[in-house]
PDB file of N, CA and C in Angstrom:
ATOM      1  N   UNK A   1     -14.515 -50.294  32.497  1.00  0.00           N
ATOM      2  CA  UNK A   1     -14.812 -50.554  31.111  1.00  0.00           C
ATOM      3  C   UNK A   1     -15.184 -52.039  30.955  1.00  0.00           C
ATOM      4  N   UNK A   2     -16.321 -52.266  30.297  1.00  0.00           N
ATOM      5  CA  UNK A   2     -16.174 -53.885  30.305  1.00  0.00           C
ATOM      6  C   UNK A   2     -16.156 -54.134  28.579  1.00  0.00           C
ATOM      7  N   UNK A   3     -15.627 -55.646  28.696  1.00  0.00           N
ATOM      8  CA  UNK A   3     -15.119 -56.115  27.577  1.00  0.00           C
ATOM      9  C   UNK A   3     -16.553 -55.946  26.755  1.00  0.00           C
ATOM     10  N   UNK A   4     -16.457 -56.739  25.265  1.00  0.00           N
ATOM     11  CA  UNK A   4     -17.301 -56.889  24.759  1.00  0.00           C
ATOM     12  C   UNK A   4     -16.779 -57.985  23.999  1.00  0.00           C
ATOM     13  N   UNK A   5     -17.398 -59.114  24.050  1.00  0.00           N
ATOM     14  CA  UNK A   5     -17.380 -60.281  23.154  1.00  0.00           C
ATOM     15  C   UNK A   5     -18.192 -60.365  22.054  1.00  0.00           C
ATOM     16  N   UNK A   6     -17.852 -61.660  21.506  1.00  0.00           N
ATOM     17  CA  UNK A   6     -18.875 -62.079  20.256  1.00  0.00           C
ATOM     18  C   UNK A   6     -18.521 -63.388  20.199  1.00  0.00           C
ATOM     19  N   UNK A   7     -19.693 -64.057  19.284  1.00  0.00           N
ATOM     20  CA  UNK A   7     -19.715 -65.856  19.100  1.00  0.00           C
ATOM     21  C   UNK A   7     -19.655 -65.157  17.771  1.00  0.00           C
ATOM     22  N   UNK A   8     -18.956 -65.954  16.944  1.00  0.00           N
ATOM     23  CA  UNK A   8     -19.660 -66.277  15.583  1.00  0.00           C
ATOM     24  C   UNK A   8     -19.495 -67.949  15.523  1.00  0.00           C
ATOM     25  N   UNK A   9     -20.766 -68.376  14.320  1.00  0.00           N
ATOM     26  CA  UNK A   9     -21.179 -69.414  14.489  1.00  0.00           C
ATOM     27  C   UNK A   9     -21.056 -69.783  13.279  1.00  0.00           C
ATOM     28  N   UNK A  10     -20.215 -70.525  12.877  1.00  0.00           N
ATOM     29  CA  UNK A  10     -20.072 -71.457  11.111  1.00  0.00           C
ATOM     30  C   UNK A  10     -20.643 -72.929  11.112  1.00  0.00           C
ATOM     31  N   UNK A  11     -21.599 -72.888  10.017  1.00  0.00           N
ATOM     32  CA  UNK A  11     -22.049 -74.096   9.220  1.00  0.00           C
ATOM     33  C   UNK A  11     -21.054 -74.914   9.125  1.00  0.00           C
ATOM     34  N   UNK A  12     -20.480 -76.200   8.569  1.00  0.00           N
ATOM     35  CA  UNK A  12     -19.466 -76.444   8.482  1.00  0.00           C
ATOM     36  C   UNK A  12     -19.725 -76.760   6.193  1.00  0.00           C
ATOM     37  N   UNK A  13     -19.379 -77.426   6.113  1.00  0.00           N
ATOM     38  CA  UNK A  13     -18.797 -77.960   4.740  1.00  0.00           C
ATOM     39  C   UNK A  13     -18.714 -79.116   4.835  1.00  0.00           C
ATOM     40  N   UNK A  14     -19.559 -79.819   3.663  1.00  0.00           N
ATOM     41  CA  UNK A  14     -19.067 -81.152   4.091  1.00  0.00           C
ATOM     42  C   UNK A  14     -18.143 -81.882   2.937  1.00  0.00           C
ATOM     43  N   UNK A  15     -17.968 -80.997   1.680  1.00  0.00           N
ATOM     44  CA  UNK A  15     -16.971 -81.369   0.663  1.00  0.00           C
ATOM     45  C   UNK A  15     -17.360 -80.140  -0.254  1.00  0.00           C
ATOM     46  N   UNK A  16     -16.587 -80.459  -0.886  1.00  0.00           N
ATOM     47  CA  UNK A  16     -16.663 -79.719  -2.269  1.00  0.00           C
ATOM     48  C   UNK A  16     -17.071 -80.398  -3.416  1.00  0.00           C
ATOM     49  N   UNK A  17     -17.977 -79.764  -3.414  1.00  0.00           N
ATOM     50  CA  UNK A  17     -18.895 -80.177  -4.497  1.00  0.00           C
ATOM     51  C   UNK A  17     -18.981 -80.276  -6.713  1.00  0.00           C
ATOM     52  N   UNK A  18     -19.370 -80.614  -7.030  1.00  0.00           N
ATOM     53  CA  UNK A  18     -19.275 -80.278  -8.795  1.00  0.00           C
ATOM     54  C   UNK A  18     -19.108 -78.626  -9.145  1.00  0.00           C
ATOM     55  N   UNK A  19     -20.525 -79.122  -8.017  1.00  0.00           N
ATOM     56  CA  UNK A  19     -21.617 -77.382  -8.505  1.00  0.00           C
ATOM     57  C   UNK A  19     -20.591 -76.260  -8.358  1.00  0.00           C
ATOM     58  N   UNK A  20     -19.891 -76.871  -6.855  1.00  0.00           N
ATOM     59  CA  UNK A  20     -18.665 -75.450  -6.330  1.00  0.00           C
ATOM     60  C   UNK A  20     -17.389 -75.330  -7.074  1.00  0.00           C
ATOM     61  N   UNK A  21     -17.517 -76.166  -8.267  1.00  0.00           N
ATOM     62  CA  UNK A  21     -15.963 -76.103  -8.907  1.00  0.00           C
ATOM     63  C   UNK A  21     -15.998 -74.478  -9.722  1.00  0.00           C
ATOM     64  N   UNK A  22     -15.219 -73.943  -9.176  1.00  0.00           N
ATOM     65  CA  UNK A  22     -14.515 -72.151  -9.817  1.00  0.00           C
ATOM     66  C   UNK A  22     -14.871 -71.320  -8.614  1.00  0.00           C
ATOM     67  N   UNK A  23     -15.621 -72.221  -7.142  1.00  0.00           N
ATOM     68  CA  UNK A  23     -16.015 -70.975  -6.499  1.00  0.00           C
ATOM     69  C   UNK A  23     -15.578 -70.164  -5.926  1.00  0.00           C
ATOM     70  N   UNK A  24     -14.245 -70.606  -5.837  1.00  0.00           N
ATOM     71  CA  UNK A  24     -13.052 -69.371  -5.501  1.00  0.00           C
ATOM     72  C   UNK A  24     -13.052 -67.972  -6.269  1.00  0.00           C
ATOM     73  N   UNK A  25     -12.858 -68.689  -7.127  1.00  0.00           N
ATOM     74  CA  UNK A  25     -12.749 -67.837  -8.194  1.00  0.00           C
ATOM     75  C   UNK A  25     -13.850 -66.879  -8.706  1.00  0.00           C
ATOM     76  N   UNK A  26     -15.412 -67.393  -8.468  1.00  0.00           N
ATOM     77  CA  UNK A  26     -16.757 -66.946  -8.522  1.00  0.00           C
ATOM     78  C   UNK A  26     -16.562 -65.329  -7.512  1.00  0.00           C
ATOM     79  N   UNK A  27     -16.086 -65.881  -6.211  1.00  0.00           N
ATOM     80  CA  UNK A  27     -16.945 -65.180  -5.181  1.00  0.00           C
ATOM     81  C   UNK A  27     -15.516 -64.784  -4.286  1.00  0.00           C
ATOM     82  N   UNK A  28     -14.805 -65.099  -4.419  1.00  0.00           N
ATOM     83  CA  UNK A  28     -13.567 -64.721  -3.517  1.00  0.00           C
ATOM     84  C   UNK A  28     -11.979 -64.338  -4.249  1.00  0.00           C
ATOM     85  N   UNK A  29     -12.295 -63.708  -5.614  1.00  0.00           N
ATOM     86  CA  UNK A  29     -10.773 -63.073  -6.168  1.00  0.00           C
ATOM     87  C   UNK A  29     -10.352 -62.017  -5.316  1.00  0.00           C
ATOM     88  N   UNK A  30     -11.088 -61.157  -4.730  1.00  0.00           N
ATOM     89  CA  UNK A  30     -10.373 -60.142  -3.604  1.00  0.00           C
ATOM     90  C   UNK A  30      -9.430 -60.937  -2.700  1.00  0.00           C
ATOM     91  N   UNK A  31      -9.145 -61.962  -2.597  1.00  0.00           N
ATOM     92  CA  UNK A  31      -9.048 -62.692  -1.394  1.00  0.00           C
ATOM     93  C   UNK A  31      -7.654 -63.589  -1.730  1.00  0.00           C
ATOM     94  N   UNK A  32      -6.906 -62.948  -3.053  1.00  0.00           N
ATOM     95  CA  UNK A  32      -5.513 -63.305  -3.311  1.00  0.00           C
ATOM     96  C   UNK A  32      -4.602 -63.850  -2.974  1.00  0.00           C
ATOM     97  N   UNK A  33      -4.232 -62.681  -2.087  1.00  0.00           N
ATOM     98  CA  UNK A  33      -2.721 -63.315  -0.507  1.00  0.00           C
ATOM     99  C   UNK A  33      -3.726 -64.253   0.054  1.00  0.00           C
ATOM    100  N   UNK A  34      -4.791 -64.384   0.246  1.00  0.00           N
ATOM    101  CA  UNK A  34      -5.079 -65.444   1.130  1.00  0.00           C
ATOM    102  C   UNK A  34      -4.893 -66.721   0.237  1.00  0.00           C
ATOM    103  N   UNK A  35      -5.363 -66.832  -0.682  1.00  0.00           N
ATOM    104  CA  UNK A  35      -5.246 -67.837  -1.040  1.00  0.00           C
ATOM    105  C   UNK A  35      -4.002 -68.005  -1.892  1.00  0.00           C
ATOM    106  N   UNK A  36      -3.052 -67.210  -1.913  1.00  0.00           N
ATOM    107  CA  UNK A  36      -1.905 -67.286  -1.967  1.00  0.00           C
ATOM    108  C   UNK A  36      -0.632 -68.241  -1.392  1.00  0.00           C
ATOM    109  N   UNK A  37      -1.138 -67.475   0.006  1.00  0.00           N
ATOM    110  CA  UNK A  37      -0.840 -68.108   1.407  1.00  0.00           C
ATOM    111  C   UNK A  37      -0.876 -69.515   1.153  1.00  0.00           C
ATOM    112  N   UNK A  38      -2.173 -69.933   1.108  1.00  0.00           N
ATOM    113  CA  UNK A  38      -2.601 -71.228   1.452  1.00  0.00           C
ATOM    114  C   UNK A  38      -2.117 -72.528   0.279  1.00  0.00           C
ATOM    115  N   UNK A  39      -1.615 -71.591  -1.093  1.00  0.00           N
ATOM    116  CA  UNK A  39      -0.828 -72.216  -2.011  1.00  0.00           C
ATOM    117  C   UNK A  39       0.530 -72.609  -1.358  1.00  0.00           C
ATOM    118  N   UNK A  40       1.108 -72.030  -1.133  1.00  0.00           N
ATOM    119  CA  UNK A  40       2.407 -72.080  -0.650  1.00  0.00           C
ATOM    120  C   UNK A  40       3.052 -72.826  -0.124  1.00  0.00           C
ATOM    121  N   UNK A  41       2.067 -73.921   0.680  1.00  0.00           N
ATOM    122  CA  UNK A  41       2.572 -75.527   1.245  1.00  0.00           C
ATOM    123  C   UNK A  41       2.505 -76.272   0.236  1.00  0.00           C
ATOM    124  N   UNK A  42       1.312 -76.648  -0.553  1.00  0.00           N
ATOM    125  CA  UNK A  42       1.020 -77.530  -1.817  1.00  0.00           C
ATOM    126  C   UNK A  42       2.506 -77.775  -2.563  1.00  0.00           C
ATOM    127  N   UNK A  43       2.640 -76.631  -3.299  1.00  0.00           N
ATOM    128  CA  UNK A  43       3.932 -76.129  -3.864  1.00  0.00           C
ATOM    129  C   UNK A  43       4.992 -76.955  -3.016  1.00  0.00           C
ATOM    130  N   UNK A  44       5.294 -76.465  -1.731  1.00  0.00           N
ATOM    131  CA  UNK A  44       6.529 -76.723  -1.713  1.00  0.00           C
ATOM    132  C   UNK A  44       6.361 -78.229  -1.526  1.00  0.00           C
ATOM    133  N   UNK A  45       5.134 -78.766  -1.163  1.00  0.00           N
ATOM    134  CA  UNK A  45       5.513 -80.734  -0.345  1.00  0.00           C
ATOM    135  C   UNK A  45       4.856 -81.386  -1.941  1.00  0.00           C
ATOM    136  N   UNK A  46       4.664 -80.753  -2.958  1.00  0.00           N
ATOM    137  CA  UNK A  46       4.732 -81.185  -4.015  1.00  0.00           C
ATOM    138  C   UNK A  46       3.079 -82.058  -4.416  1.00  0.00           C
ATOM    139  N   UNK A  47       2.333 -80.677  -3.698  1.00  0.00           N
ATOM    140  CA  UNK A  47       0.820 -81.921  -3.993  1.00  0.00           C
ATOM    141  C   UNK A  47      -0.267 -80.526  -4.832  1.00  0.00           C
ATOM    142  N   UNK A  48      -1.388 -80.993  -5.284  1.00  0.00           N
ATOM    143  CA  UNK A  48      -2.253 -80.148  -6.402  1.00  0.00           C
ATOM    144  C   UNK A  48      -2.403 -78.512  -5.252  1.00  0.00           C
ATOM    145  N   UNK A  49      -2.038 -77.647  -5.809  1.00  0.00           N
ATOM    146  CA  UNK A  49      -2.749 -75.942  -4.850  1.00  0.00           C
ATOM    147  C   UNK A  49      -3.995 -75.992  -4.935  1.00  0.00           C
ATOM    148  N   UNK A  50      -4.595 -75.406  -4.411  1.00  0.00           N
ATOM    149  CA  UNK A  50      -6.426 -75.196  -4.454  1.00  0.00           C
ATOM    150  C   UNK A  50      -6.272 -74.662  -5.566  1.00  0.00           C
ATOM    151  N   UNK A  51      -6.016 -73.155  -6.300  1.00  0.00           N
ATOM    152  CA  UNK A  51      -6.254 -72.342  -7.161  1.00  0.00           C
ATOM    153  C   UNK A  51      -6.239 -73.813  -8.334  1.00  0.00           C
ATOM    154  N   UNK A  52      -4.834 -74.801  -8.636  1.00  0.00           N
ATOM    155  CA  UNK A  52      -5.688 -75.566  -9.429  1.00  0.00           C
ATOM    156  C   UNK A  52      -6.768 -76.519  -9.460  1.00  0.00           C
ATOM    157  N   UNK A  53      -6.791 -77.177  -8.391  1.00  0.00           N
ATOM    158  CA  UNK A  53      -8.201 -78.036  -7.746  1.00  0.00           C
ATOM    159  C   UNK A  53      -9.643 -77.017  -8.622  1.00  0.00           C
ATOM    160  N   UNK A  54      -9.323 -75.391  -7.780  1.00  0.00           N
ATOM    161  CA  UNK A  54     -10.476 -75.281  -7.901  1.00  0.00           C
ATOM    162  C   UNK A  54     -10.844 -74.588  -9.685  1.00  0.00           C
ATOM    163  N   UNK A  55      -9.738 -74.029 -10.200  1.00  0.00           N
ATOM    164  CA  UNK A  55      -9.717 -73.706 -11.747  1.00  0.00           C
ATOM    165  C   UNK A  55      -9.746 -75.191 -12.804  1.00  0.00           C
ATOM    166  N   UNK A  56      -9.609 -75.728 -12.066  1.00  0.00           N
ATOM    167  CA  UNK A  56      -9.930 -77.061 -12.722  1.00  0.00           C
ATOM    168  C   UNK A  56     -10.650 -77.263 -14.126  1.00  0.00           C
ATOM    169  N   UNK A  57      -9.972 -77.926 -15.257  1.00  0.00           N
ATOM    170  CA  UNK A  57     -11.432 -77.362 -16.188  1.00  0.00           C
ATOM    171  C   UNK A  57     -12.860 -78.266 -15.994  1.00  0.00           C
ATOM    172  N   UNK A  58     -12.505 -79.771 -15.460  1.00  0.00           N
ATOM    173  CA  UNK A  58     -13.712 -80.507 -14.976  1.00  0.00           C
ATOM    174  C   UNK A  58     -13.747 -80.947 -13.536  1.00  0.00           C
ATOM    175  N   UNK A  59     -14.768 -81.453 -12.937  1.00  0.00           N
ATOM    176  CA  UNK A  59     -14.678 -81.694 -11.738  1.00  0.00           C
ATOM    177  C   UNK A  59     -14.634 -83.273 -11.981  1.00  0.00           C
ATOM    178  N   UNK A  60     -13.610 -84.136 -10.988  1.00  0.00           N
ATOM    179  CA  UNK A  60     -13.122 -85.150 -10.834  1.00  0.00           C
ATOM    180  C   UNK A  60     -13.361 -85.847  -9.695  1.00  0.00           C
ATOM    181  N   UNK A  61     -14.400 -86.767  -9.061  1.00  0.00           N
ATOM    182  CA  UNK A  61     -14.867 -86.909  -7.884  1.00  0.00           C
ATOM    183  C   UNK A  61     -13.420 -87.741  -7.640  1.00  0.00           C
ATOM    184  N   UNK A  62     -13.208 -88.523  -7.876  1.00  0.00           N
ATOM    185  CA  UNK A  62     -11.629 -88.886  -7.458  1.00  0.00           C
ATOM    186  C   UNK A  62     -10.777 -88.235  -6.819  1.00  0.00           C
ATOM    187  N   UNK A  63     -10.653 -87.349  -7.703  1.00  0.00           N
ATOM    188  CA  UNK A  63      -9.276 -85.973  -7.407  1.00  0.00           C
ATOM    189  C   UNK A  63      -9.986 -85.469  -6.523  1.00  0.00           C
ATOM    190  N   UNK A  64     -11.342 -84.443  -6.443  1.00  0.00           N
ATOM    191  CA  UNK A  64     -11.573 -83.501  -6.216  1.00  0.00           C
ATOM    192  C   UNK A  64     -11.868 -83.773  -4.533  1.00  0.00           C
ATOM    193  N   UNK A  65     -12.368 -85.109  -4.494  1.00  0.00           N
ATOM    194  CA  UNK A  65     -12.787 -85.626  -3.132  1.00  0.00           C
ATOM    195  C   UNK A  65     -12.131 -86.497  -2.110  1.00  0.00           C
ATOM    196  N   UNK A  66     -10.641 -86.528  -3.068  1.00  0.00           N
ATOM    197  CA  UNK A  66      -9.744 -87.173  -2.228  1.00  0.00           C
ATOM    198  C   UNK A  66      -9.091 -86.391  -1.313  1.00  0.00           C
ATOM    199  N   UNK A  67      -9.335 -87.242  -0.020  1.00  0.00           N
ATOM    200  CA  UNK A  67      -9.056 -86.546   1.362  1.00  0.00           C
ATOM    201  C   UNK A  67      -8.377 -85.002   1.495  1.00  0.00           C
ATOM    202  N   UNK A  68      -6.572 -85.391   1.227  1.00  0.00           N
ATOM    203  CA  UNK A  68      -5.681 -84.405   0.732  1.00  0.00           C
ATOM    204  C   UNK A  68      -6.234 -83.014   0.011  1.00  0.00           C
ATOM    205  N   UNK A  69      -6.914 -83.626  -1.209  1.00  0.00           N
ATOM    206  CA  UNK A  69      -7.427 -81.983  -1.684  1.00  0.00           C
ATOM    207  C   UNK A  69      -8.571 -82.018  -1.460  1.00  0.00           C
ATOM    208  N   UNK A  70      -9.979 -82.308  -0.798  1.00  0.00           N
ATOM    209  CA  UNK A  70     -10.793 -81.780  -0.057  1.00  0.00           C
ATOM    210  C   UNK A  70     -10.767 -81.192   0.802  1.00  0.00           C
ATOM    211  N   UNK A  71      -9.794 -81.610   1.677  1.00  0.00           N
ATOM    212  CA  UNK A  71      -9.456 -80.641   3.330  1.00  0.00           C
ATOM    213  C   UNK A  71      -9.457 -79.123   2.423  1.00  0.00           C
ATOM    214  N   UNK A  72      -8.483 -79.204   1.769  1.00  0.00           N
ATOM    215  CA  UNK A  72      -8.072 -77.904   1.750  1.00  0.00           C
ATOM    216  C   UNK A  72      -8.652 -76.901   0.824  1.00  0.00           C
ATOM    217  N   UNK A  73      -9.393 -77.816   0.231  1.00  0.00           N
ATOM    218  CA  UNK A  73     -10.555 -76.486  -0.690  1.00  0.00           C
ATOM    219  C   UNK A  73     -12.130 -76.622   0.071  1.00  0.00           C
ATOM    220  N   UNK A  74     -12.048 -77.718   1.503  1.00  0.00           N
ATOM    221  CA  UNK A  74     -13.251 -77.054   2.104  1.00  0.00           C
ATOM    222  C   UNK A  74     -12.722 -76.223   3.377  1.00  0.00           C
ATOM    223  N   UNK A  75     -12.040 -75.674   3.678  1.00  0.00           N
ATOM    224  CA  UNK A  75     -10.626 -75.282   4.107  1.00  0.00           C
ATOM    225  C   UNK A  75     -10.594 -74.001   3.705  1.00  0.00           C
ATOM    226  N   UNK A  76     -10.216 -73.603   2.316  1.00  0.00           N
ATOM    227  CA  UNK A  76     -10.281 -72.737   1.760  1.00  0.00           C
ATOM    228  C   UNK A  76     -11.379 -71.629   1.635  1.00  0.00           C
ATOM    229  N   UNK A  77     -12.928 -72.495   1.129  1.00  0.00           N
ATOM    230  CA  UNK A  77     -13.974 -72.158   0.631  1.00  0.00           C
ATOM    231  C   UNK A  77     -14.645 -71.445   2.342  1.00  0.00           C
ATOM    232  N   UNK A  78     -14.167 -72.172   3.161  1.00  0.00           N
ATOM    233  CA  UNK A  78     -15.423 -71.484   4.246  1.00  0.00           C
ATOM    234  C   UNK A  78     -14.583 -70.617   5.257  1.00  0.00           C
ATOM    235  N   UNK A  79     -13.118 -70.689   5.274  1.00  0.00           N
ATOM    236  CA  UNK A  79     -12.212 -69.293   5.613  1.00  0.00           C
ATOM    237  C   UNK A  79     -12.549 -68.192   5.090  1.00  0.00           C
ATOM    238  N   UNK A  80     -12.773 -68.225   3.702  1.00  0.00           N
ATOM    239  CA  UNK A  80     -12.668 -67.141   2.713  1.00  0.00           C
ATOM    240  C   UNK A  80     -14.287 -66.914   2.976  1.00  0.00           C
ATOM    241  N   UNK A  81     -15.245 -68.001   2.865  1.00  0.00           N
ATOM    242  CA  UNK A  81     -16.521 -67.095   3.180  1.00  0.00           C
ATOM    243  C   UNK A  81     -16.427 -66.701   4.351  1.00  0.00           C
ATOM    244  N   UNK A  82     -15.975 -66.851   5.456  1.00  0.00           N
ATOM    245  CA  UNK A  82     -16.191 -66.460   7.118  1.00  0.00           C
ATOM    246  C   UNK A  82     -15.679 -64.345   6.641  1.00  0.00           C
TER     247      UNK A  82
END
């Protein structure tokens, strides 16, 4: 029997953008527990969750692009698209 592999190949992200503020929420609500999950550290070490980063009512290049919550809503955004 022989195996069968695969590559998959991701673009990367290079921030999160204005334009992408709600895109969780746009294009990935099926995707709950995941981003559930990924709430669940924020919470406990006491720093912003994505769900609010990205429900945000304005986008804040400050906030939105500071290191801490960029990782994790470009992090978020291209897990959930993969």
């Amino acid at each position: 029997m022989q195996n069968k592999k695969a590559l998959v190949i991701c673009h990367g992200r290079g921030t999160y953008n204005k334009t992408e503020l709600g895109y969780l929420q746009r294009w990935h609500t099926h995707k709950n527990e995941f981003l559930a999950l990924l709430c669940d550290y924020p919470e406990t070490s006491q720093q912003v969750t994505i769900n609010s980063l990205d429900s945000a009512e304005k986008y804040n290049i400050n906030y939105h692009t500071r290191g801490d919550n960029a990782s994790a809503l470009v992090y978020a955004c291209a897990y959930a698209d993969f």
